[in-house]
Every structure is written in C-alpha cells, then in structure tokens.
PDB file of N, CA and C in Angstrom:
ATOM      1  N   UNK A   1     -71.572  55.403   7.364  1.00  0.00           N
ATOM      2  CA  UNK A   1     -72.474  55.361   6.231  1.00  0.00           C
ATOM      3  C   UNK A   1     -71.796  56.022   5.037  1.00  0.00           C
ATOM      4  N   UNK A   2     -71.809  55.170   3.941  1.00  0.00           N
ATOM      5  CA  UNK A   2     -70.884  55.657   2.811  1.00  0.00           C
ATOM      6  C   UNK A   2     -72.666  56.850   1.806  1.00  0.00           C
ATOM      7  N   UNK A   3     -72.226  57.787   1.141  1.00  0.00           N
ATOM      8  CA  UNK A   3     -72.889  58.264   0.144  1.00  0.00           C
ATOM      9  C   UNK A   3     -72.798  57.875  -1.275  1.00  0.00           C
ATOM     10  N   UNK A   4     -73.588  57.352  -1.732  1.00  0.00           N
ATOM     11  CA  UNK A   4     -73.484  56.587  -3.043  1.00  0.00           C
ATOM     12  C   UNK A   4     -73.547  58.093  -3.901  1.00  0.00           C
ATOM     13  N   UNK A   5     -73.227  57.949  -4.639  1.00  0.00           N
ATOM     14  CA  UNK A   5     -73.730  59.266  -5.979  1.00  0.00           C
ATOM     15  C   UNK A   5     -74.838  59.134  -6.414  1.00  0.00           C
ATOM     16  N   UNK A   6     -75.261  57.999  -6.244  1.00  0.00           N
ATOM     17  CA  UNK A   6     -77.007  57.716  -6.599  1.00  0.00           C
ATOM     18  C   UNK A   6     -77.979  57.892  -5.457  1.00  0.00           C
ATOM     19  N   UNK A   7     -77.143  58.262  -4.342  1.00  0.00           N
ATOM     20  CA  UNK A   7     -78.149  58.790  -3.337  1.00  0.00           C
ATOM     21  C   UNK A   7     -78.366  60.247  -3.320  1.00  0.00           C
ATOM     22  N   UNK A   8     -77.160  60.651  -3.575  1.00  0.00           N
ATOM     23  CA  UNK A   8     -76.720  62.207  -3.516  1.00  0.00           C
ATOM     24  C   UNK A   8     -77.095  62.654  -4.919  1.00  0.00           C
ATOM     25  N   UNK A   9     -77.852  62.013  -5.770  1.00  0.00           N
ATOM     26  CA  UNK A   9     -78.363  62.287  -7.237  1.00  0.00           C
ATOM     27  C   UNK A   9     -79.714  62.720  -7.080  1.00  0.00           C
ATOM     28  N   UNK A  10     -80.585  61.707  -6.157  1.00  0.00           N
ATOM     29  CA  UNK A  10     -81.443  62.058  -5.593  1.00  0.00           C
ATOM     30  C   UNK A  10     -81.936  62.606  -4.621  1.00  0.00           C
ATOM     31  N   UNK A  11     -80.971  63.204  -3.608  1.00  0.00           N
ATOM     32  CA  UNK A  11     -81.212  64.422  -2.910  1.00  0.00           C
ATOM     33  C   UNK A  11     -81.127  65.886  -3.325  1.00  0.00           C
ATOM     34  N   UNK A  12     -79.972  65.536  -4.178  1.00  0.00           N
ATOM     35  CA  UNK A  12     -80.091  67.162  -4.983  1.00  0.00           C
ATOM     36  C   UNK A  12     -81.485  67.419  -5.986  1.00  0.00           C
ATOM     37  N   UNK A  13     -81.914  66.371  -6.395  1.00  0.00           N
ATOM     38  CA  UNK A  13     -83.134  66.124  -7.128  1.00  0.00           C
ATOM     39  C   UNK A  13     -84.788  66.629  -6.566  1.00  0.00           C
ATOM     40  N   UNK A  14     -84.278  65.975  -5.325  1.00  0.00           N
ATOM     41  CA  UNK A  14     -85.763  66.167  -4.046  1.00  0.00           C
ATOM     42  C   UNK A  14     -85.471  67.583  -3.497  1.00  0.00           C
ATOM     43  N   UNK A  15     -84.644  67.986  -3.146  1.00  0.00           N
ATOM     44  CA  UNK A  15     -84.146  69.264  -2.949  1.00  0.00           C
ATOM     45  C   UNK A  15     -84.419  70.591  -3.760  1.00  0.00           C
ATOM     46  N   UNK A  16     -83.890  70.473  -5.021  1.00  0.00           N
ATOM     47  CA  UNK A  16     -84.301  71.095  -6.093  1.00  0.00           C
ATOM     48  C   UNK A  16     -85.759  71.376  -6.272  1.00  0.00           C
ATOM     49  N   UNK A  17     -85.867  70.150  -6.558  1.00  0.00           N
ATOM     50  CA  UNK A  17     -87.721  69.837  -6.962  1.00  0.00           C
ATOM     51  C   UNK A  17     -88.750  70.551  -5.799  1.00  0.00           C
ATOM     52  N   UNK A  18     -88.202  70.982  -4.316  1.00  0.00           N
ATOM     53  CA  UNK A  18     -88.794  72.099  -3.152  1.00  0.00           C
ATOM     54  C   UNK A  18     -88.986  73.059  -3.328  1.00  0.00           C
ATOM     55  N   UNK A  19     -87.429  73.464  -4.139  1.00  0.00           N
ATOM     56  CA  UNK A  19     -87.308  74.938  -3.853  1.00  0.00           C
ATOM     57  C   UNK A  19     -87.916  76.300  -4.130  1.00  0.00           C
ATOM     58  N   UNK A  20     -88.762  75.752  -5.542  1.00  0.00           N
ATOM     59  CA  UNK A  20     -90.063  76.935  -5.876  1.00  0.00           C
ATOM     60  C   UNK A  20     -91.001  76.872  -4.693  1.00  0.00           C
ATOM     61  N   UNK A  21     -91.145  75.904  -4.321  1.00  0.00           N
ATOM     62  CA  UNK A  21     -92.187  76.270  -2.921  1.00  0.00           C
ATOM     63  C   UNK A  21     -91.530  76.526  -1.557  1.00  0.00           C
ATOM     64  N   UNK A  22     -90.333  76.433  -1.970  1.00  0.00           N
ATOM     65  CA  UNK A  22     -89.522  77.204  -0.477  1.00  0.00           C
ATOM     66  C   UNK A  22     -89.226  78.293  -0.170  1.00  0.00           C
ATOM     67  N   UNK A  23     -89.421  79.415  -1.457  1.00  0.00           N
ATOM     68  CA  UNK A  23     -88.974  80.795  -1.822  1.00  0.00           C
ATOM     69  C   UNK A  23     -90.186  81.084  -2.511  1.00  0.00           C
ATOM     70  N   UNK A  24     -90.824  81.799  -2.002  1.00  0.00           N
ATOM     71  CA  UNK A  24     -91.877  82.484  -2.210  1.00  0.00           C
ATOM     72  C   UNK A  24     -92.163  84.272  -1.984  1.00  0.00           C
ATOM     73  N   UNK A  25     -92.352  85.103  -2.580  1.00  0.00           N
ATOM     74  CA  UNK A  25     -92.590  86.345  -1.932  1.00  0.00           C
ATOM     75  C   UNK A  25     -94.202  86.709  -2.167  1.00  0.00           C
ATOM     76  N   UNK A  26     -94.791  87.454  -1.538  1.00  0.00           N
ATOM     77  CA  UNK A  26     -96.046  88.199  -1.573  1.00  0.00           C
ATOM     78  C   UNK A  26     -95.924  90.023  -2.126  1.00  0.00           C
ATOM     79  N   UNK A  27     -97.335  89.851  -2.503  1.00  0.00           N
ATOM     80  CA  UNK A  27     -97.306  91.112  -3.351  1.00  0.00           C
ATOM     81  C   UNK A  27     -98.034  92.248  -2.386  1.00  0.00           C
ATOM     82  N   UNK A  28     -97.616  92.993  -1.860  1.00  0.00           N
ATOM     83  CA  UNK A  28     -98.645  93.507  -1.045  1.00  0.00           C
ATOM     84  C   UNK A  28     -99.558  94.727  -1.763  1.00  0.00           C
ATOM     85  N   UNK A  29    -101.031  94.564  -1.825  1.00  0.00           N
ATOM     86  CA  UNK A  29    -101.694  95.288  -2.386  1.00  0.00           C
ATOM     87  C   UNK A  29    -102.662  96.425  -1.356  1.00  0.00           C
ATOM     88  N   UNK A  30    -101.256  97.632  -0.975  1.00  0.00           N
ATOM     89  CA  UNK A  30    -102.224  98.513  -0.914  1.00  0.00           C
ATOM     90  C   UNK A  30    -103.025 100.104  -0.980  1.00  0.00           C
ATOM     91  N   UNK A  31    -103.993  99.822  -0.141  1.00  0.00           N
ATOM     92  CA  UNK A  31    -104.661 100.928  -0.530  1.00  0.00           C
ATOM     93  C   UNK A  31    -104.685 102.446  -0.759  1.00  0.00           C
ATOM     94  N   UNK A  32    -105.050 103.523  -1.703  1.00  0.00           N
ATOM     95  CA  UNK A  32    -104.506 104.581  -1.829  1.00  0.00           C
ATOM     96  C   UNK A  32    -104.187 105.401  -0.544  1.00  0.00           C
ATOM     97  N   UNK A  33    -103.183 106.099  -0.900  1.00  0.00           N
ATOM     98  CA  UNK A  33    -102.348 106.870   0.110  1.00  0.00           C
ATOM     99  C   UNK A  33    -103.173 108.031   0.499  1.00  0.00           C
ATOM    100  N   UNK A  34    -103.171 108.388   1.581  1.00  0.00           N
ATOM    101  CA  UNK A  34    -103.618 109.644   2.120  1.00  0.00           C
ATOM    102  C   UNK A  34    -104.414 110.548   0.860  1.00  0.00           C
ATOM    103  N   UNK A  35    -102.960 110.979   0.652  1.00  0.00           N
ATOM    104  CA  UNK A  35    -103.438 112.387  -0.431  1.00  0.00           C
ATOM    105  C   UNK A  35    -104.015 111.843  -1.244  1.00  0.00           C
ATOM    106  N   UNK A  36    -103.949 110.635  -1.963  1.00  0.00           N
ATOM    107  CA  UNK A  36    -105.328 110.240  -3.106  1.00  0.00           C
ATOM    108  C   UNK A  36    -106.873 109.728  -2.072  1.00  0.00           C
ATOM    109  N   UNK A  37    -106.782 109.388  -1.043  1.00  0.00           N
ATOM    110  CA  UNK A  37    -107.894 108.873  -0.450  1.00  0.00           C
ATOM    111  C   UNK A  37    -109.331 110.450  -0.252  1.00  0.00           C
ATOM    112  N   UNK A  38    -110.326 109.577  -0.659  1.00  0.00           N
ATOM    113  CA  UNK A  38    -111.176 110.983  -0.322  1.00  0.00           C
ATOM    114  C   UNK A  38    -111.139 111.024   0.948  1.00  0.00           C
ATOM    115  N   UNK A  39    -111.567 112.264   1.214  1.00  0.00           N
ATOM    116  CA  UNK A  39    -111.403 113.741   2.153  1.00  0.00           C
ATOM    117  C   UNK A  39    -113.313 113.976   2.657  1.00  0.00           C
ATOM    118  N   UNK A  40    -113.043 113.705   3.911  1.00  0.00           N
ATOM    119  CA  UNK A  40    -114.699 114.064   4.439  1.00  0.00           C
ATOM    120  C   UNK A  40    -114.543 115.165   5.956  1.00  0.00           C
ATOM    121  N   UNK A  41    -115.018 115.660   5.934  1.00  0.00           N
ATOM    122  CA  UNK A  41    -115.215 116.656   7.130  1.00  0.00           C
ATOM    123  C   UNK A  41    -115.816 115.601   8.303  1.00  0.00           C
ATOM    124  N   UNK A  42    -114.655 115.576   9.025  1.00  0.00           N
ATOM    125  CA  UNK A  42    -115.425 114.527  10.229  1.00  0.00           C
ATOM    126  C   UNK A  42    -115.156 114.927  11.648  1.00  0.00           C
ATOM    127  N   UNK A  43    -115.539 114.360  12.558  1.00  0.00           N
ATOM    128  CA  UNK A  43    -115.174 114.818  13.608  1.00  0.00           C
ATOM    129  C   UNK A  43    -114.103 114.656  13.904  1.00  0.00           C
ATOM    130  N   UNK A  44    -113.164 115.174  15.230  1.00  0.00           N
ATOM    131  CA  UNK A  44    -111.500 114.825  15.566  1.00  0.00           C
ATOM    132  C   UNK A  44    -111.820 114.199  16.688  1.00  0.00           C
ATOM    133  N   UNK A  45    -110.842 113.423  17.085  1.00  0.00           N
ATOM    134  CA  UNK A  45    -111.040 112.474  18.558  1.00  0.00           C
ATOM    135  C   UNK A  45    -110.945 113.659  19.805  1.00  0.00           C
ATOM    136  N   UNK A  46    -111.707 113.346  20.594  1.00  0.00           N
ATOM    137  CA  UNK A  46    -111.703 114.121  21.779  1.00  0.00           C
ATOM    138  C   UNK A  46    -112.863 115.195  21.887  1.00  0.00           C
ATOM    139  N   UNK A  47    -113.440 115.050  20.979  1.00  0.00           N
ATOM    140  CA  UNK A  47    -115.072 116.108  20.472  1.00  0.00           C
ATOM    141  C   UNK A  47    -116.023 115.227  21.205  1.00  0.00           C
ATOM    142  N   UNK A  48    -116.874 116.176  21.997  1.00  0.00           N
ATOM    143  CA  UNK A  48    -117.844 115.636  23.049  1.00  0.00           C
ATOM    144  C   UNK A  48    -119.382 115.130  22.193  1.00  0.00           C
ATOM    145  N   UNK A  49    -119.684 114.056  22.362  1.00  0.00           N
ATOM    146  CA  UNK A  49    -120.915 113.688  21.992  1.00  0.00           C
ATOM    147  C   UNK A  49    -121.974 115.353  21.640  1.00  0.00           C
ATOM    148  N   UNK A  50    -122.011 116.425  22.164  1.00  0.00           N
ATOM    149  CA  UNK A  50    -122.888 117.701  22.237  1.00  0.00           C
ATOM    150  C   UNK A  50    -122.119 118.220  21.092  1.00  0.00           C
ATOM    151  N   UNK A  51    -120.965 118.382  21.216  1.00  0.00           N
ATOM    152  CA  UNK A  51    -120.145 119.085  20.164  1.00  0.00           C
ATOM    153  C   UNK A  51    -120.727 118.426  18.797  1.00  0.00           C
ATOM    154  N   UNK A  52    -120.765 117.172  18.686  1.00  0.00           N
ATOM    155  CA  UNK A  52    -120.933 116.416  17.051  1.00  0.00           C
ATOM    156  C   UNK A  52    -121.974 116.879  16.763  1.00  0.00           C
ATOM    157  N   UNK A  53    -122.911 116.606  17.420  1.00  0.00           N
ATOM    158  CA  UNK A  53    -124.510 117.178  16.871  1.00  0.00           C
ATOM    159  C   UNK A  53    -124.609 118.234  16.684  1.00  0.00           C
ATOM    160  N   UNK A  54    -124.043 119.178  17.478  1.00  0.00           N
ATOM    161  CA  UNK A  54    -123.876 120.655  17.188  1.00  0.00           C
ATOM    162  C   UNK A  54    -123.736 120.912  15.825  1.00  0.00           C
ATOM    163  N   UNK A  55    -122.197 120.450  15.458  1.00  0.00           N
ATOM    164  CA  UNK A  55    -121.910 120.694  14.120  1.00  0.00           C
ATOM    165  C   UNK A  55    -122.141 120.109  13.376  1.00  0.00           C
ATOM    166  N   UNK A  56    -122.764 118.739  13.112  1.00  0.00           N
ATOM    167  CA  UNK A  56    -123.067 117.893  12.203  1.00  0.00           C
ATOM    168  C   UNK A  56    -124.787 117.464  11.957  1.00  0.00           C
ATOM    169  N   UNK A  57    -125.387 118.403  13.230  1.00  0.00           N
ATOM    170  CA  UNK A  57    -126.951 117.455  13.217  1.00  0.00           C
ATOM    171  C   UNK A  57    -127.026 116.309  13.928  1.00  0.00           C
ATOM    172  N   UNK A  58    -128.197 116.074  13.617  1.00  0.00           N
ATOM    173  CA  UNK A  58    -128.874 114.384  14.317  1.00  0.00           C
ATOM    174  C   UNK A  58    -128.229 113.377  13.268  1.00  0.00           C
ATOM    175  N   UNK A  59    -127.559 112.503  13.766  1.00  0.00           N
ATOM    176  CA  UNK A  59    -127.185 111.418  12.941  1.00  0.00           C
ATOM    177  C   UNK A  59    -128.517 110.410  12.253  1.00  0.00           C
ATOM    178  N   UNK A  60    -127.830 110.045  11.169  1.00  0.00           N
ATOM    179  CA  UNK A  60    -128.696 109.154  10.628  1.00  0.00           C
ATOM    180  C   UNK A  60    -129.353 108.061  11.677  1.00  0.00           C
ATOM    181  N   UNK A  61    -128.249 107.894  12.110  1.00  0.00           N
ATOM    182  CA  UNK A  61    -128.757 106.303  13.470  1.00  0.00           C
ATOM    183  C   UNK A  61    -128.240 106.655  14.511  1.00  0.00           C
ATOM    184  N   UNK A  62    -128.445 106.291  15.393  1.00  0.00           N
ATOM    185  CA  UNK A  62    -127.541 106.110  16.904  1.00  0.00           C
ATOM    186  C   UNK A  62    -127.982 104.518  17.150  1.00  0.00           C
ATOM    187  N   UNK A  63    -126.981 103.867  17.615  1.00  0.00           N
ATOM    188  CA  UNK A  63    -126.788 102.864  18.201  1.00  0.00           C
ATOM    189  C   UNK A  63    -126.644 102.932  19.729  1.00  0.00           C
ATOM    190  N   UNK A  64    -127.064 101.843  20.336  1.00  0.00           N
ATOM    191  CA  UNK A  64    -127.001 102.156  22.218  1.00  0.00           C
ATOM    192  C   UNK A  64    -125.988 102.029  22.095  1.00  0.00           C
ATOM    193  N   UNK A  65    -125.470 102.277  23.876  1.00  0.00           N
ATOM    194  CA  UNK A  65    -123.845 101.832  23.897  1.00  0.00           C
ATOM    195  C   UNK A  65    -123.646 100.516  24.201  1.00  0.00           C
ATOM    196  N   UNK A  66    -122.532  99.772  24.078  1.00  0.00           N
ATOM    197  CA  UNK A  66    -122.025  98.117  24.229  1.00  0.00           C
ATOM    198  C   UNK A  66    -121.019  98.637  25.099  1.00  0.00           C
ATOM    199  N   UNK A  67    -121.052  97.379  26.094  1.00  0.00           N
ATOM    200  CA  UNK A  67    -119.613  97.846  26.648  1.00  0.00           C
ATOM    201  C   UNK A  67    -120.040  98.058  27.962  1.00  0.00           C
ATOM    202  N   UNK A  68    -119.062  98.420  28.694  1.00  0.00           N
ATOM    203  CA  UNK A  68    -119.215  99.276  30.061  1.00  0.00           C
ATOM    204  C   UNK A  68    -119.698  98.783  30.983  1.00  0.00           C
ATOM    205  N   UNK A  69    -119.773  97.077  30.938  1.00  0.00           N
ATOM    206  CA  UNK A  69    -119.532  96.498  32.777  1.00  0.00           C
ATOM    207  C   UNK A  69    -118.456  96.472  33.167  1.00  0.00           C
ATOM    208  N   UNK A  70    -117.378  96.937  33.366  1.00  0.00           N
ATOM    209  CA  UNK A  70    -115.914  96.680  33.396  1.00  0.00           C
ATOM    210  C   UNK A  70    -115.113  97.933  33.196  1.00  0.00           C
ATOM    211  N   UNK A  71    -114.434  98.686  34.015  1.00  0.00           N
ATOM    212  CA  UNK A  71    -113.528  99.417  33.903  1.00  0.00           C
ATOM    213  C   UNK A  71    -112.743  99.672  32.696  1.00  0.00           C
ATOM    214  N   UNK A  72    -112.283  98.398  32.422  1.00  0.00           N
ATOM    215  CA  UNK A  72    -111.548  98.190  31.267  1.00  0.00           C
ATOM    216  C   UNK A  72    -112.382  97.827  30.280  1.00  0.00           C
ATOM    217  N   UNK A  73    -113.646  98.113  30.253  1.00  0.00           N
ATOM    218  CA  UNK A  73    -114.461  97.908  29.245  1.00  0.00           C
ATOM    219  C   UNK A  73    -115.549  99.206  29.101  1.00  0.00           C
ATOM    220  N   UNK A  74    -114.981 100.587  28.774  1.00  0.00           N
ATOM    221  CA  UNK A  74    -115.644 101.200  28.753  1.00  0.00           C
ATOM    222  C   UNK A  74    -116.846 101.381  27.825  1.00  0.00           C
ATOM    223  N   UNK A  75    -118.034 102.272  27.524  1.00  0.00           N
ATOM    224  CA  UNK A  75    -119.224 102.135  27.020  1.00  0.00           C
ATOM    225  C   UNK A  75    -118.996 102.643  25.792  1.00  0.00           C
ATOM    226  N   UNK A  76    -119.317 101.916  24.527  1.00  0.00           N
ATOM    227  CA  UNK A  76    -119.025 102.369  23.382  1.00  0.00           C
ATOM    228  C   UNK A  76    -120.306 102.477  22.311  1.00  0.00           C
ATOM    229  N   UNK A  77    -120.459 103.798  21.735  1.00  0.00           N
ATOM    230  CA  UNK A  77    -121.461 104.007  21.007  1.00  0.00           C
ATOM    231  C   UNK A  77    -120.883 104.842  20.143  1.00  0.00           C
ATOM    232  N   UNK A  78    -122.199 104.306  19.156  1.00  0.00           N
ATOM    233  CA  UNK A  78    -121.801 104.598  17.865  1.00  0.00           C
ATOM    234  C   UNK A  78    -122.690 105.209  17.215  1.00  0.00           C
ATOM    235  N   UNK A  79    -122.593 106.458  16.282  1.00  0.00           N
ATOM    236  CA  UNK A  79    -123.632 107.178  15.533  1.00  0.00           C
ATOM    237  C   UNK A  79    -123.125 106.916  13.944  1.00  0.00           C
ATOM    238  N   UNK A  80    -124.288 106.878  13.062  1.00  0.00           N
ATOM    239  CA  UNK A  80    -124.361 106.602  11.613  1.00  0.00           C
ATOM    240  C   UNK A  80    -124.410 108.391  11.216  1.00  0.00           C
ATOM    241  N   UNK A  81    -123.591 108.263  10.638  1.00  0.00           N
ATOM    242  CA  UNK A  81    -123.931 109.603   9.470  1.00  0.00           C
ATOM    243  C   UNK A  81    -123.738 109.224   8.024  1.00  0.00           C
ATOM    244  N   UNK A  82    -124.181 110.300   7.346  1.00  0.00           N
ATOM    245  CA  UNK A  82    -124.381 109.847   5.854  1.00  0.00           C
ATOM    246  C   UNK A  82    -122.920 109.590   5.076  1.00  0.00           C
ATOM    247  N   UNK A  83    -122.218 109.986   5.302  1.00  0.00           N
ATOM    248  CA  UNK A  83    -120.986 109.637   5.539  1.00  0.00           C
ATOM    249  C   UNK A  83    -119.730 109.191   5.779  1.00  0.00           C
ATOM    250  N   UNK A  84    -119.994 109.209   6.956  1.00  0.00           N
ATOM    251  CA  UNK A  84    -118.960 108.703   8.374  1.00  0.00           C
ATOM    252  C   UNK A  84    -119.603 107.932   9.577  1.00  0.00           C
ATOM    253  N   UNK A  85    -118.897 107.272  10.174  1.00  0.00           N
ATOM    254  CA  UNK A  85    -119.355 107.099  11.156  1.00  0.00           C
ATOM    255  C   UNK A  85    -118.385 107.174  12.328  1.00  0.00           C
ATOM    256  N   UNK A  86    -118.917 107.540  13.633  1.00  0.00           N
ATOM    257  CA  UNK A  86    -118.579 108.031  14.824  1.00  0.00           C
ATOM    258  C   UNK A  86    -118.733 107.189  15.927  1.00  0.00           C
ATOM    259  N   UNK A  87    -117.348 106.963  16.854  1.00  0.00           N
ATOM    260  CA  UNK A  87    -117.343 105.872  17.730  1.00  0.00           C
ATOM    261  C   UNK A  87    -117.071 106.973  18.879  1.00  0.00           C
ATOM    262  N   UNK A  88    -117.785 106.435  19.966  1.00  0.00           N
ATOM    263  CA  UNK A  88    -117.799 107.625  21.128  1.00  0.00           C
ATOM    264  C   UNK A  88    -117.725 106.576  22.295  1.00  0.00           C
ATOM    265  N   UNK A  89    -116.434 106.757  23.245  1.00  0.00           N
ATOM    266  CA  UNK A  89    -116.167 106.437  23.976  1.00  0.00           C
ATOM    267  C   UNK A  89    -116.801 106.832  25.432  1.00  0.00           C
ATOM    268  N   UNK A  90    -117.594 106.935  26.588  1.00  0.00           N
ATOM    269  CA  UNK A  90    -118.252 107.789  26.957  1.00  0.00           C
ATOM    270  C   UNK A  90    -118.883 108.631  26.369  1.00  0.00           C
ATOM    271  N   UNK A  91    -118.550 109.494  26.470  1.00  0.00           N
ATOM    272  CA  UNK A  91    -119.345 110.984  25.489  1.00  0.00           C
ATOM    273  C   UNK A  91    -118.219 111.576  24.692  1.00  0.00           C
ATOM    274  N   UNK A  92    -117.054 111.046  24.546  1.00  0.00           N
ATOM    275  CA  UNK A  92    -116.345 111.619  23.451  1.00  0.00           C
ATOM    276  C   UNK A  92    -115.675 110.524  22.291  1.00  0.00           C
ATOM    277  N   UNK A  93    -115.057 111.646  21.464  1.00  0.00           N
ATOM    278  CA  UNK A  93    -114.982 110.642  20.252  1.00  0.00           C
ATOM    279  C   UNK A  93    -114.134 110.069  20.356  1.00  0.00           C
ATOM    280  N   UNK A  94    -113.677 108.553  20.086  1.00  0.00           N
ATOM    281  CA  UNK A  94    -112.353 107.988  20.054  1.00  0.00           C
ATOM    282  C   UNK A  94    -112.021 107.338  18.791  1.00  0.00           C
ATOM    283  N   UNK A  95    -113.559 107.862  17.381  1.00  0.00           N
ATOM    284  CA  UNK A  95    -112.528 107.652  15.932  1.00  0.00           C
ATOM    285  C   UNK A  95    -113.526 107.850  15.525  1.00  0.00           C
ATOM    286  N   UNK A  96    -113.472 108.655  14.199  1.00  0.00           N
ATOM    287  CA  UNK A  96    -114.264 108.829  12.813  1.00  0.00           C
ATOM    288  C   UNK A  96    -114.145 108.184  11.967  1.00  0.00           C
ATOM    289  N   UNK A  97    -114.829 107.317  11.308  1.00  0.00           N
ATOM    290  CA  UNK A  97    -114.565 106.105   9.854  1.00  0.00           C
ATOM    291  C   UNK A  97    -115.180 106.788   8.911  1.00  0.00           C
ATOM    292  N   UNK A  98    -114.599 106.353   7.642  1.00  0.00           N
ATOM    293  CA  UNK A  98    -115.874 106.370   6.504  1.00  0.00           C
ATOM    294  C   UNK A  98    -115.776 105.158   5.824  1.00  0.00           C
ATOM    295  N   UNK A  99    -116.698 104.314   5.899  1.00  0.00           N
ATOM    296  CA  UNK A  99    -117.052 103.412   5.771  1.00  0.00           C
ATOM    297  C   UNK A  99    -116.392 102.751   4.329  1.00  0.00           C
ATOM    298  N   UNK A 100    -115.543 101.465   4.498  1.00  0.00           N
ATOM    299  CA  UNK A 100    -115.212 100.932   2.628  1.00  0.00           C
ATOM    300  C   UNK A 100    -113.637 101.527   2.673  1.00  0.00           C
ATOM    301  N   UNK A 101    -113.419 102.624   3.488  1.00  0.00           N
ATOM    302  CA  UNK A 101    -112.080 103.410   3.127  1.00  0.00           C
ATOM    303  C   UNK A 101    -111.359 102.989   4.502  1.00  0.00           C
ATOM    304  N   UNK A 102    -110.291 102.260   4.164  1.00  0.00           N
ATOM    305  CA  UNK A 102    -109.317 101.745   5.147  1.00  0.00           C
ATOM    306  C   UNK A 102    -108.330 103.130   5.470  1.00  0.00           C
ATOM    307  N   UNK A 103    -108.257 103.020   7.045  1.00  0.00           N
ATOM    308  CA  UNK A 103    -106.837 104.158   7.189  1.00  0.00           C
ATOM    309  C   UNK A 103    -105.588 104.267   6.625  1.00  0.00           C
ATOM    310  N   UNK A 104    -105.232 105.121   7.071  1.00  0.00           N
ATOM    311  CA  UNK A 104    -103.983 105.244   5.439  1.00  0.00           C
ATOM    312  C   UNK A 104    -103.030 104.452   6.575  1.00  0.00           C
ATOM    313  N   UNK A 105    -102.098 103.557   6.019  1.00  0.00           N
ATOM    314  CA  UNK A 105    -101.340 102.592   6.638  1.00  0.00           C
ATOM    315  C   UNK A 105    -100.047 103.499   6.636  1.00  0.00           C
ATOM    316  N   UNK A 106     -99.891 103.234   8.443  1.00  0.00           N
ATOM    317  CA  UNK A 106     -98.448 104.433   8.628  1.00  0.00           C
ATOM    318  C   UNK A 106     -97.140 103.767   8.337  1.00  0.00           C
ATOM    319  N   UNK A 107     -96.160 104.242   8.225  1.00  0.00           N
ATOM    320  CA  UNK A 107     -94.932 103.769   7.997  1.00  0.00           C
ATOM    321  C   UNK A 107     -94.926 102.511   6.907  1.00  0.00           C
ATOM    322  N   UNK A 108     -95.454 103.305   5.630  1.00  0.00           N
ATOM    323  CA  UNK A 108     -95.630 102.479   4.390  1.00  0.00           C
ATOM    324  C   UNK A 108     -93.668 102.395   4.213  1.00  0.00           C
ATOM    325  N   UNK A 109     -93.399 103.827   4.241  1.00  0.00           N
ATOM    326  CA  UNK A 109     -91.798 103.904   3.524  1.00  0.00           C
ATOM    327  C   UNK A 109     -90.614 102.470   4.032  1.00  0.00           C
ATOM    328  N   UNK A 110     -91.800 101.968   5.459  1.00  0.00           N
ATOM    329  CA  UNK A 110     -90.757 100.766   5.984  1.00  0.00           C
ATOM    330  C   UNK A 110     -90.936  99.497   5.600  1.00  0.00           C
ATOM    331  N   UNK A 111     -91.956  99.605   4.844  1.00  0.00           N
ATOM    332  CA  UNK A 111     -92.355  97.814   3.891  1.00  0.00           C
ATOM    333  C   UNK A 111     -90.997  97.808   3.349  1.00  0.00           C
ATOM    334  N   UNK A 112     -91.060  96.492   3.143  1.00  0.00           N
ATOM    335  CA  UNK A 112     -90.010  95.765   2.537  1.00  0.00           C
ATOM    336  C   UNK A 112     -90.629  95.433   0.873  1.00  0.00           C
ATOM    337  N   UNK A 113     -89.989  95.763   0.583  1.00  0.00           N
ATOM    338  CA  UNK A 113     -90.995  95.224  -1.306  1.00  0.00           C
ATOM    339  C   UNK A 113     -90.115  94.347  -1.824  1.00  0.00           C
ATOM    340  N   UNK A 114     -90.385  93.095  -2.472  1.00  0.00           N
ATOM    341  CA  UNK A 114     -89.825  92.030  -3.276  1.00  0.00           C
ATOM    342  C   UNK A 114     -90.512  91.858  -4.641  1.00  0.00           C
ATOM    343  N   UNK A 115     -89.691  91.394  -5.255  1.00  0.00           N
ATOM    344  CA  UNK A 115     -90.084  91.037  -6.888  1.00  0.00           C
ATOM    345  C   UNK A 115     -90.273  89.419  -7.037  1.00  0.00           C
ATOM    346  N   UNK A 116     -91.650  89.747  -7.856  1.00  0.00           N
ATOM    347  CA  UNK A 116     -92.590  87.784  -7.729  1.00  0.00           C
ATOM    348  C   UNK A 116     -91.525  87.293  -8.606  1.00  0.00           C
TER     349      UNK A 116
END
C-alpha cells in the first residue's frame, strides 16, 4: 500500500483535530486543610457509648442500630448531636463527623497538580 500525501494530509489533519480532547487535565478542588477547617470538641474513637453521654449529655437523636446479623456486619448506631455526629460500633465509637465538613484529605503533599 503506497501513502499518497493526500492521505497523510488528512491524517495529520484528523489527528490534530483529536488532540484537544486527547489531553485533558482536571482541576482538583479541595477542601480546607485541617488547620483552616473548624474545630469541635468531639468524641475520639474507642470512647464507650456511657463515656459520650457522660461528657456530652443526651444526644439530640439516637438512631437504633442497623447492622449486626453477620459477624462481619457488626451493629451500627448512631447519635445526633448539635454538632457532630457519632457512629458507635457496638458500644464504642468508630468516628465523629460534623456534618457538611469533609475529612481533611491525607497525603494532599502527594497529588499531582497540572496546569488547565
């Protein structure tokens, strides 16, 4: 098969004409870092369901627990505070949220950053 220059005119053409949509980067947008993120007094993981109330009161809500036909599906409940909220694995904690505020994303320093 011979290459005409008028074929190879129009491959570099169709080729070309890709390449903004072949090279693309993303902007990643995110959220404030630790030290700017607000700061709430919450519980630490491993604090016994007795312990929270102790120091925090009756939660706004309690939710039953979900979960827990299954070994590998242990019973998970959850209490509302004005605040935060509290995920309790059995009777202890296995995370404090505050609601709207994403965790601070670890090993930011290893993103890769590109220019649009």
């Amino acid at each position: 098969m011979r290459l005409t220059p008028h074929f190879l005119t129009a491959t570099f053409l169709l080729l070309t004409g890709l390449t903004p949509h072949l090279v693309r980067a993303e902007v990643l947008d995110l959220p404030p870092s630790a030290e700017t993120a607000t700061t709430i007094d919450k519980p630490v993981k491993g604090s016994t369901m007795a312990a929270v109330e102790h120091h925090y009161g009756a939660p706004v809500k309690k939710y039953p627990a979900v979960g827990g036909g299954h070994p590998h599906q242990p019973p998970i409940t959850r209490w509302d505070y004005a605040g935060f909220t509290v995920f309790f694995e059995h009777d202890h904690v296995v995370d404090a949220v505050i609601p709207g505020q994403p965790p601070a994303i670890q090993h930011s320093d290893e993103l890769q950053t590109t220019t649009p």
